[in-house]
PDB file of N, CA and C in Angstrom:
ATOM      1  N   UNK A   1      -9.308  16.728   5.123  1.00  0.00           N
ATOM      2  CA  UNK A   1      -8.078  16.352   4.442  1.00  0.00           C
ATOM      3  C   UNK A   1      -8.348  15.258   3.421  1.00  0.00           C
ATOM      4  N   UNK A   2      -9.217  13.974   4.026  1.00  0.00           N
ATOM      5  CA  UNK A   2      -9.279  12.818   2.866  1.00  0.00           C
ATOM      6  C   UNK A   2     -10.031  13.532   1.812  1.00  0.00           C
ATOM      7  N   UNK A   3     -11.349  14.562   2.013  1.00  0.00           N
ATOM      8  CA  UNK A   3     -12.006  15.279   1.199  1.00  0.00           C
ATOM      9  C   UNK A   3     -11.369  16.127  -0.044  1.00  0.00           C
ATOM     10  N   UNK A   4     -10.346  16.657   0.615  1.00  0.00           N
ATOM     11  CA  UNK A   4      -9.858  17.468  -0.224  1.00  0.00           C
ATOM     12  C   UNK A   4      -8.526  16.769  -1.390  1.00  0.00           C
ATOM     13  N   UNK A   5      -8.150  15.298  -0.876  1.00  0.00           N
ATOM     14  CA  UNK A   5      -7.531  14.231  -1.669  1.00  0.00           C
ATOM     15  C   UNK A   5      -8.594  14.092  -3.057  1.00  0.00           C
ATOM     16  N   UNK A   6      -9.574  13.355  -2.745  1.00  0.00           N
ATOM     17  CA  UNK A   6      -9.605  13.108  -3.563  1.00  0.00           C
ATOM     18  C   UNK A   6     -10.748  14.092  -4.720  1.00  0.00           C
ATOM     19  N   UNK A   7     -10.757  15.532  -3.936  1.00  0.00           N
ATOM     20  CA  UNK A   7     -11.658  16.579  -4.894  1.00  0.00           C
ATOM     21  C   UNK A   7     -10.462  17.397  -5.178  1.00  0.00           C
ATOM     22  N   UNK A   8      -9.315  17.132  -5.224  1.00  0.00           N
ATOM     23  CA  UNK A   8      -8.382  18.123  -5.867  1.00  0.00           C
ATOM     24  C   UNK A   8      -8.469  18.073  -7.033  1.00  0.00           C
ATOM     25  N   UNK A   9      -8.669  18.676  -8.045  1.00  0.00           N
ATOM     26  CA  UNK A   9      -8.752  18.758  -9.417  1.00  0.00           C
ATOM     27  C   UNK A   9      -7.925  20.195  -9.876  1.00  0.00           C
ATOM     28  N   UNK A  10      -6.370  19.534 -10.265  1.00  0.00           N
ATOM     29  CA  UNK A  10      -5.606  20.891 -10.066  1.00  0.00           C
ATOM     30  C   UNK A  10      -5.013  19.581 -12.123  1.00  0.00           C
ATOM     31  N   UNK A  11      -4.132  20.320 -12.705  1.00  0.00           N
ATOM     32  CA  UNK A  11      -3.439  19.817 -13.540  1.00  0.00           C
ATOM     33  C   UNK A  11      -2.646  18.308 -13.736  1.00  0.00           C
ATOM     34  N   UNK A  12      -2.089  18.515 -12.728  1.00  0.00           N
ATOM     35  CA  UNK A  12      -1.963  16.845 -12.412  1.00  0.00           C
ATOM     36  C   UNK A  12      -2.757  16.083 -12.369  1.00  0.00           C
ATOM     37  N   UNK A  13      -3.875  16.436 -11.127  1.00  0.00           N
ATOM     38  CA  UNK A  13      -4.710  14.977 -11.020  1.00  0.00           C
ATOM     39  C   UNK A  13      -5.648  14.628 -13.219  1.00  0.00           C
ATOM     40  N   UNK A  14      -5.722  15.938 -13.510  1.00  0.00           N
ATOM     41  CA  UNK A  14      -6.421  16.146 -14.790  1.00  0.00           C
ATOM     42  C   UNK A  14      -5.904  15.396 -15.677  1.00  0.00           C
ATOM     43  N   UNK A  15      -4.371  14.976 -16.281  1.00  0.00           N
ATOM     44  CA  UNK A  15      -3.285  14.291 -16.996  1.00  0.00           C
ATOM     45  C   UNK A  15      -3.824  12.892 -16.961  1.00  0.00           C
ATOM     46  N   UNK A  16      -4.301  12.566 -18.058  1.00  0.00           N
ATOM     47  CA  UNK A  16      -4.135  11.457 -18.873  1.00  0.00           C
ATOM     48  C   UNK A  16      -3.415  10.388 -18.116  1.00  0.00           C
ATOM     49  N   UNK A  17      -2.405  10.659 -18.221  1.00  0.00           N
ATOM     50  CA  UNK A  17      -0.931   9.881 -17.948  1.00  0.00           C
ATOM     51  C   UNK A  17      -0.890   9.826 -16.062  1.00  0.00           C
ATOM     52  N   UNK A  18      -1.514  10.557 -15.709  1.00  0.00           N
ATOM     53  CA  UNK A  18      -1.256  10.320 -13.819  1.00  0.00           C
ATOM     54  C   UNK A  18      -2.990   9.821 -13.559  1.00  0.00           C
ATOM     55  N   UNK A  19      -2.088   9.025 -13.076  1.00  0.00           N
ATOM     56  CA  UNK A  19      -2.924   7.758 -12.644  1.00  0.00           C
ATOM     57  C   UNK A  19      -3.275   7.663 -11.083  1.00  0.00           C
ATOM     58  N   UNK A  20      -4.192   8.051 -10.163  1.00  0.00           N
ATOM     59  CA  UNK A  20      -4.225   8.504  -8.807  1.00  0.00           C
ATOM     60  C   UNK A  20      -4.027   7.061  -8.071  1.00  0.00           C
ATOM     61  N   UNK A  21      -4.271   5.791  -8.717  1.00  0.00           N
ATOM     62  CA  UNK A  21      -4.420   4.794  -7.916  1.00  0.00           C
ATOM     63  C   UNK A  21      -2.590   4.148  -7.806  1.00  0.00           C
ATOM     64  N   UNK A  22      -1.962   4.870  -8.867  1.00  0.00           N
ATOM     65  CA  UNK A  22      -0.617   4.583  -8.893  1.00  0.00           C
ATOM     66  C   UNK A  22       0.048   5.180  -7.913  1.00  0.00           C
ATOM     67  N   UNK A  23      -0.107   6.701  -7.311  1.00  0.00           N
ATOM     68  CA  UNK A  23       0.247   7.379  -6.285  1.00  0.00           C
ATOM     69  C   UNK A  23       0.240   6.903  -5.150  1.00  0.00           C
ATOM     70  N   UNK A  24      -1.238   7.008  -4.866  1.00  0.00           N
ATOM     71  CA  UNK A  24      -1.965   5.974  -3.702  1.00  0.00           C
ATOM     72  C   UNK A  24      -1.339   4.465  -3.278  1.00  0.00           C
ATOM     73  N   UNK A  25      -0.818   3.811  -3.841  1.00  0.00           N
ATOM     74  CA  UNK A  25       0.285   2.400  -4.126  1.00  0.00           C
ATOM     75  C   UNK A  25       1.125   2.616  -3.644  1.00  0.00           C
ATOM     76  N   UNK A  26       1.872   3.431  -3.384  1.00  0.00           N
ATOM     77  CA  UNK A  26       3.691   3.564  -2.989  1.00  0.00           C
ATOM     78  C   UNK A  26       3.072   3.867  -1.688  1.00  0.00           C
ATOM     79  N   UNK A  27       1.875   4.718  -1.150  1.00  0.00           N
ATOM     80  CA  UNK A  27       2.338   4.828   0.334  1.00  0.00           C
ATOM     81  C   UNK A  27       1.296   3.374   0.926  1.00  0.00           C
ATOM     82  N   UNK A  28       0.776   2.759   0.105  1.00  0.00           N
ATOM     83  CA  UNK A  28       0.223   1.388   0.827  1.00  0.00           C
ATOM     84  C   UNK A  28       1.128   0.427   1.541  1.00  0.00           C
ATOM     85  N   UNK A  29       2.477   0.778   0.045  1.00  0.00           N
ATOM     86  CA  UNK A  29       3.686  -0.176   0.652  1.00  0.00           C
ATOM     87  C   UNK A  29       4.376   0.017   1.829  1.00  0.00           C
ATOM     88  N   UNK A  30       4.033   1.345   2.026  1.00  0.00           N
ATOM     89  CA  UNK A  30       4.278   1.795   3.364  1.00  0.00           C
ATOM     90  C   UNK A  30       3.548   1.332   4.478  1.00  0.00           C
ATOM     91  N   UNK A  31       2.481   1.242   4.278  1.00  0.00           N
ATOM     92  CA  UNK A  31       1.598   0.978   5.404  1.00  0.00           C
ATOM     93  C   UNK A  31       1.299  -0.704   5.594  1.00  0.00           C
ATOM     94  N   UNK A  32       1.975  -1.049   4.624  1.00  0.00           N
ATOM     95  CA  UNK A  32       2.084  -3.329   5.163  1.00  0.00           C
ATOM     96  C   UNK A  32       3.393  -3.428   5.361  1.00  0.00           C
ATOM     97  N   UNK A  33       4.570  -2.709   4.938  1.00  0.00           N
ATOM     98  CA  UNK A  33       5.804  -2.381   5.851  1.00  0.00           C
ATOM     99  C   UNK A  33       5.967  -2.169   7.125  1.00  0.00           C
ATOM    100  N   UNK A  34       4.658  -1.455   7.384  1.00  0.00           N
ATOM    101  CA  UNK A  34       4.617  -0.579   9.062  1.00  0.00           C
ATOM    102  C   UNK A  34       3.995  -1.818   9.603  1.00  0.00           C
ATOM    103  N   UNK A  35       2.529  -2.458   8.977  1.00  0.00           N
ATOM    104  CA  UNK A  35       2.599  -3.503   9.719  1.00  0.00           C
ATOM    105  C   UNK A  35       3.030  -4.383   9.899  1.00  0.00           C
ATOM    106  N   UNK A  36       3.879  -4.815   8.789  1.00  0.00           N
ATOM    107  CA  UNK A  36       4.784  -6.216   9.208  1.00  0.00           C
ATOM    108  C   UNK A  36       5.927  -5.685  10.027  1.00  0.00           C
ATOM    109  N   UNK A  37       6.299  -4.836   9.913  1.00  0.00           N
ATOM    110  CA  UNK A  37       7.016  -4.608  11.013  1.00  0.00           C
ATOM    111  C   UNK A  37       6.744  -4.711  12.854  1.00  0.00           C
ATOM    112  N   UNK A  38       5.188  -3.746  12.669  1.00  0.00           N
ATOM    113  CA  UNK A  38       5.015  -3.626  13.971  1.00  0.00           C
ATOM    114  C   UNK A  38       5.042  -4.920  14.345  1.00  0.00           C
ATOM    115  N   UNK A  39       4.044  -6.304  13.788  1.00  0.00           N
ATOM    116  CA  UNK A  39       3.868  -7.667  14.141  1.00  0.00           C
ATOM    117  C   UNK A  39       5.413  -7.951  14.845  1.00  0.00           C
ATOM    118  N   UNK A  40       6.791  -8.534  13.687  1.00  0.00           N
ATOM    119  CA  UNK A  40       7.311  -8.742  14.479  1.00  0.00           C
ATOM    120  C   UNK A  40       8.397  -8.156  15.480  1.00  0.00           C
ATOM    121  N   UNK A  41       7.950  -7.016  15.330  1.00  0.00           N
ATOM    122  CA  UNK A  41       8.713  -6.356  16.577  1.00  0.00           C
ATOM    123  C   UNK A  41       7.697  -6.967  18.076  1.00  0.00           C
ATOM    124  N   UNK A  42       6.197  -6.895  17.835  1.00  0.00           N
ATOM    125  CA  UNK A  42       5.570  -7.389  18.866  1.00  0.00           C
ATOM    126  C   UNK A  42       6.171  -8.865  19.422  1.00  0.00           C
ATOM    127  N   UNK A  43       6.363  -9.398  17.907  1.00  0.00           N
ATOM    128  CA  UNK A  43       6.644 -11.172  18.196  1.00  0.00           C
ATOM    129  C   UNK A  43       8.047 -10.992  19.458  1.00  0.00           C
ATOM    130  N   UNK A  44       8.707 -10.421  18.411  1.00  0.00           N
ATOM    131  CA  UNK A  44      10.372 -10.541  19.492  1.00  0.00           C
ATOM    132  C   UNK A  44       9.903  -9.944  20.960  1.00  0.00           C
ATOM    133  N   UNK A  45       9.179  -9.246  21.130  1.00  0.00           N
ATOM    134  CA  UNK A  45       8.745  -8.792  22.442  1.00  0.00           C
ATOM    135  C   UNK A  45       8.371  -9.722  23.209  1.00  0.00           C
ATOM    136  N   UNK A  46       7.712 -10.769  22.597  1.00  0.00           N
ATOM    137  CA  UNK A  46       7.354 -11.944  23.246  1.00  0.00           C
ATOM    138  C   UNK A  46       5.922 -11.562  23.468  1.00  0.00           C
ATOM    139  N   UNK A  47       5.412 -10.973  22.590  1.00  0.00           N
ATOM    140  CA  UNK A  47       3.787 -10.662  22.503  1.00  0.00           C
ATOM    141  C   UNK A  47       3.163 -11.278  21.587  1.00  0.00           C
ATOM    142  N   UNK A  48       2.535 -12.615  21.942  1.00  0.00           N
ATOM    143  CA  UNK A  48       2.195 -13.560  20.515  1.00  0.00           C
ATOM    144  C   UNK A  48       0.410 -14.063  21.102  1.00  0.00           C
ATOM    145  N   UNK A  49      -0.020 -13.683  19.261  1.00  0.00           N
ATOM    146  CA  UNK A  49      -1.442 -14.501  19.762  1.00  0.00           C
ATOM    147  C   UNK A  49      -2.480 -14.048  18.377  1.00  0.00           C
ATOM    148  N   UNK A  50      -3.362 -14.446  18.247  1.00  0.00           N
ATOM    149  CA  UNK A  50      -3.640 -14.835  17.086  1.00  0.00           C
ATOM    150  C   UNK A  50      -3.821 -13.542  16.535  1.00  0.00           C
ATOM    151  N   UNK A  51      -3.892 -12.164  16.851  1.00  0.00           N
ATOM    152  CA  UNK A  51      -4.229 -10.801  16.389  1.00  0.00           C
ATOM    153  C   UNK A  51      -2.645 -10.477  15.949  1.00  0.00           C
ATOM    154  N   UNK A  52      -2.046 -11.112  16.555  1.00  0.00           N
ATOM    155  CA  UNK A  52      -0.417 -10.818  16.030  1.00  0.00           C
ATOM    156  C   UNK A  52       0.155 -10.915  15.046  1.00  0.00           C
ATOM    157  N   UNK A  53      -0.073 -12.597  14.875  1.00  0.00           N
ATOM    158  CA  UNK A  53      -0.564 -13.435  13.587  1.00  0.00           C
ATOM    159  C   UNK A  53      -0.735 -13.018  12.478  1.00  0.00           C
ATOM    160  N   UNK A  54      -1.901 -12.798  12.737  1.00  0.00           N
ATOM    161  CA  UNK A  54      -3.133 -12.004  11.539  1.00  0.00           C
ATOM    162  C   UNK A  54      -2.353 -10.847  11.028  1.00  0.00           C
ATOM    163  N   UNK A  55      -1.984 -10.002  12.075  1.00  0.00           N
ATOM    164  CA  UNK A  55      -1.435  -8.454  11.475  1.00  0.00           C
ATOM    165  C   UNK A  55      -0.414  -9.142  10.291  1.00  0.00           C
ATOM    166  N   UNK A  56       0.552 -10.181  10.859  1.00  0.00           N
ATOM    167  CA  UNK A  56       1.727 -10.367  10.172  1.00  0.00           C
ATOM    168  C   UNK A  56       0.928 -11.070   9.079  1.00  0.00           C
ATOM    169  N   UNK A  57       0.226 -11.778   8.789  1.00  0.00           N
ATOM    170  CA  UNK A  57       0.096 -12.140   7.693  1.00  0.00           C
ATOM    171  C   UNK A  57      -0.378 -11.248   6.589  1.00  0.00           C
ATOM    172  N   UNK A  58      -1.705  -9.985   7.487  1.00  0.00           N
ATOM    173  CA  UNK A  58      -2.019  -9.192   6.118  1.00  0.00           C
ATOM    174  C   UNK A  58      -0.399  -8.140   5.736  1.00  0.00           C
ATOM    175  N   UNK A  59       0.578  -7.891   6.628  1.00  0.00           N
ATOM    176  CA  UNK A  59       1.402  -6.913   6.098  1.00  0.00           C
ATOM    177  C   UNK A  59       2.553  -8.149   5.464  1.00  0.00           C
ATOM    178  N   UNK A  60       2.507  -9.017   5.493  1.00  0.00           N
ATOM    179  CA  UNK A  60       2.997  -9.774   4.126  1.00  0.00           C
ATOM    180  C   UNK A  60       2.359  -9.817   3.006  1.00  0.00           C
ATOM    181  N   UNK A  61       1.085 -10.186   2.925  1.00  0.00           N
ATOM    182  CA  UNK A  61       0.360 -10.254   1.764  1.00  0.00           C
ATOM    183  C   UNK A  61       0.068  -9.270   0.905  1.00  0.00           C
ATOM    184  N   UNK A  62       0.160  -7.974   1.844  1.00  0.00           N
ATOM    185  CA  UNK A  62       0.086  -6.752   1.325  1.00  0.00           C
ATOM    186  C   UNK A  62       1.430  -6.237   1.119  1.00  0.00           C
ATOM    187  N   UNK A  63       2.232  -6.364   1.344  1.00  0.00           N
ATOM    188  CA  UNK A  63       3.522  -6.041   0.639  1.00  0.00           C
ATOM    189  C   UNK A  63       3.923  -6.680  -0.773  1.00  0.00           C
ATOM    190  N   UNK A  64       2.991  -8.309  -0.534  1.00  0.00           N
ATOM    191  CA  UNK A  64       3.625  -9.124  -1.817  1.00  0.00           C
ATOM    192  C   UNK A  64       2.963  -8.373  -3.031  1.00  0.00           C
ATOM    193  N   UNK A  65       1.176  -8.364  -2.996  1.00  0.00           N
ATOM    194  CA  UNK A  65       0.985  -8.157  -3.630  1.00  0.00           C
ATOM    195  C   UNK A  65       0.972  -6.740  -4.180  1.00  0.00           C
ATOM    196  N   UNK A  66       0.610  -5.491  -3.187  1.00  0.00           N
ATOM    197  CA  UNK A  66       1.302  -3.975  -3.709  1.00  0.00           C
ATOM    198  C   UNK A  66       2.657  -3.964  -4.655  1.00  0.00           C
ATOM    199  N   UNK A  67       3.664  -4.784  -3.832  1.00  0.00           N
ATOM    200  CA  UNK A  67       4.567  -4.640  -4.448  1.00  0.00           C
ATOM    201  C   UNK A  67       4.508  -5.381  -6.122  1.00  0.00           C
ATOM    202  N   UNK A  68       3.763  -6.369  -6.175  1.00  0.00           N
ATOM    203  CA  UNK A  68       3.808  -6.391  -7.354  1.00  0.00           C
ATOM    204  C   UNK A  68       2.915  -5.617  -8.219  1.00  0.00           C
ATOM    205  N   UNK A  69       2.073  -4.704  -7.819  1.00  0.00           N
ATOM    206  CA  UNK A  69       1.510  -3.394  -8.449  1.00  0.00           C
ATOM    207  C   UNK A  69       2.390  -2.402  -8.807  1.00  0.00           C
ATOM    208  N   UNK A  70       3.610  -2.177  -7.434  1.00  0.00           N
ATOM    209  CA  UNK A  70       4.189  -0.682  -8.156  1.00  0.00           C
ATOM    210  C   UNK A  70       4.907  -1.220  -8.352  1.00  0.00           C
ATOM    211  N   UNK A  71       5.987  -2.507  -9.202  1.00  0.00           N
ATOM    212  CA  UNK A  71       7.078  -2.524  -9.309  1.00  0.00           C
ATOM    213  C   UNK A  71       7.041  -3.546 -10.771  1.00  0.00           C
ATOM    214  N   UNK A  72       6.138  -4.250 -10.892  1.00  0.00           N
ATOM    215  CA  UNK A  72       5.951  -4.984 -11.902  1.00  0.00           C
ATOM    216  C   UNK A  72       4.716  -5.295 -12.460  1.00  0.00           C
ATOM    217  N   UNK A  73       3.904  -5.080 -12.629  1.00  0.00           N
ATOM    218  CA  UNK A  73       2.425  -4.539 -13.452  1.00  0.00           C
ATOM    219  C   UNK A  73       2.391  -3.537 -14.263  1.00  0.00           C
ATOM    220  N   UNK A  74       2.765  -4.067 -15.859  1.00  0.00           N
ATOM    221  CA  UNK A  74       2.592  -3.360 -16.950  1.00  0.00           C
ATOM    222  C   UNK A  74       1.056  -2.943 -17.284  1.00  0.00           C
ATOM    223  N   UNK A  75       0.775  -2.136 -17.535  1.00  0.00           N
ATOM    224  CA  UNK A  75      -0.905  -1.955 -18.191  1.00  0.00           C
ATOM    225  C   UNK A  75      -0.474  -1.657 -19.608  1.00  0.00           C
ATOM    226  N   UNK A  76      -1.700  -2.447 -20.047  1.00  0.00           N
ATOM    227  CA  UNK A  76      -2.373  -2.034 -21.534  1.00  0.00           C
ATOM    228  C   UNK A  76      -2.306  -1.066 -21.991  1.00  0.00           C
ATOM    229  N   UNK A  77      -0.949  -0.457 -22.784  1.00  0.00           N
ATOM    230  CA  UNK A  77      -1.119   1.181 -23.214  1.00  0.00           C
ATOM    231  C   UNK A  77      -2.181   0.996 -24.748  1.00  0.00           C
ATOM    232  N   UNK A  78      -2.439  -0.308 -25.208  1.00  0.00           N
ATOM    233  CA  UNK A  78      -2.733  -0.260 -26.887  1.00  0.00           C
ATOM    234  C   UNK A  78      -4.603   0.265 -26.843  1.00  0.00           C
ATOM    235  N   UNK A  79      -5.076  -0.090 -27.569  1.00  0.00           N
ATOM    236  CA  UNK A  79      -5.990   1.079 -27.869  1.00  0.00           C
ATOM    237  C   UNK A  79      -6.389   2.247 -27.162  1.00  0.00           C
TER     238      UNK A  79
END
């Protein structure tokens, strides 16, 4: 399956204009969503300790900064 991601070479992936790392971005935001979530759903559980922590901090950091990939990061269209 990951094989066939990234050897698809159909019309789309071919386009100029589609950008695979832009695709790939929207479901990252998904996946530091899932972990900041899971963290504090663990926290309220009353499951705390430094792996808990950690999760919550990378699915913040990774939300801040993804999100400022797909939502506000212009690229260089000029030359």
């Amino acid at each position: 399956m990951l094989v066939s991601v990234f050897f698809c070479y159909n019309e789309k992936m071919l386009n100029k204009n589609f950008n695979l790392y832009k695709f790939f971005d929207n479901f990252g935001l998904l996946v530091f969503a899932f972990l900041t979530w899971d963290a504090l759903m663990d926290i309220d559980d009353g499951i705390d300790g430094w792996r808990v922590y950690f999760r919550l901090i990378i699915g913040i950091l990774g939300l801040l900064v993804d999100g400022y990939l797909v939502f506000f990061y212009k690229e260089n269209k000029g030359v």
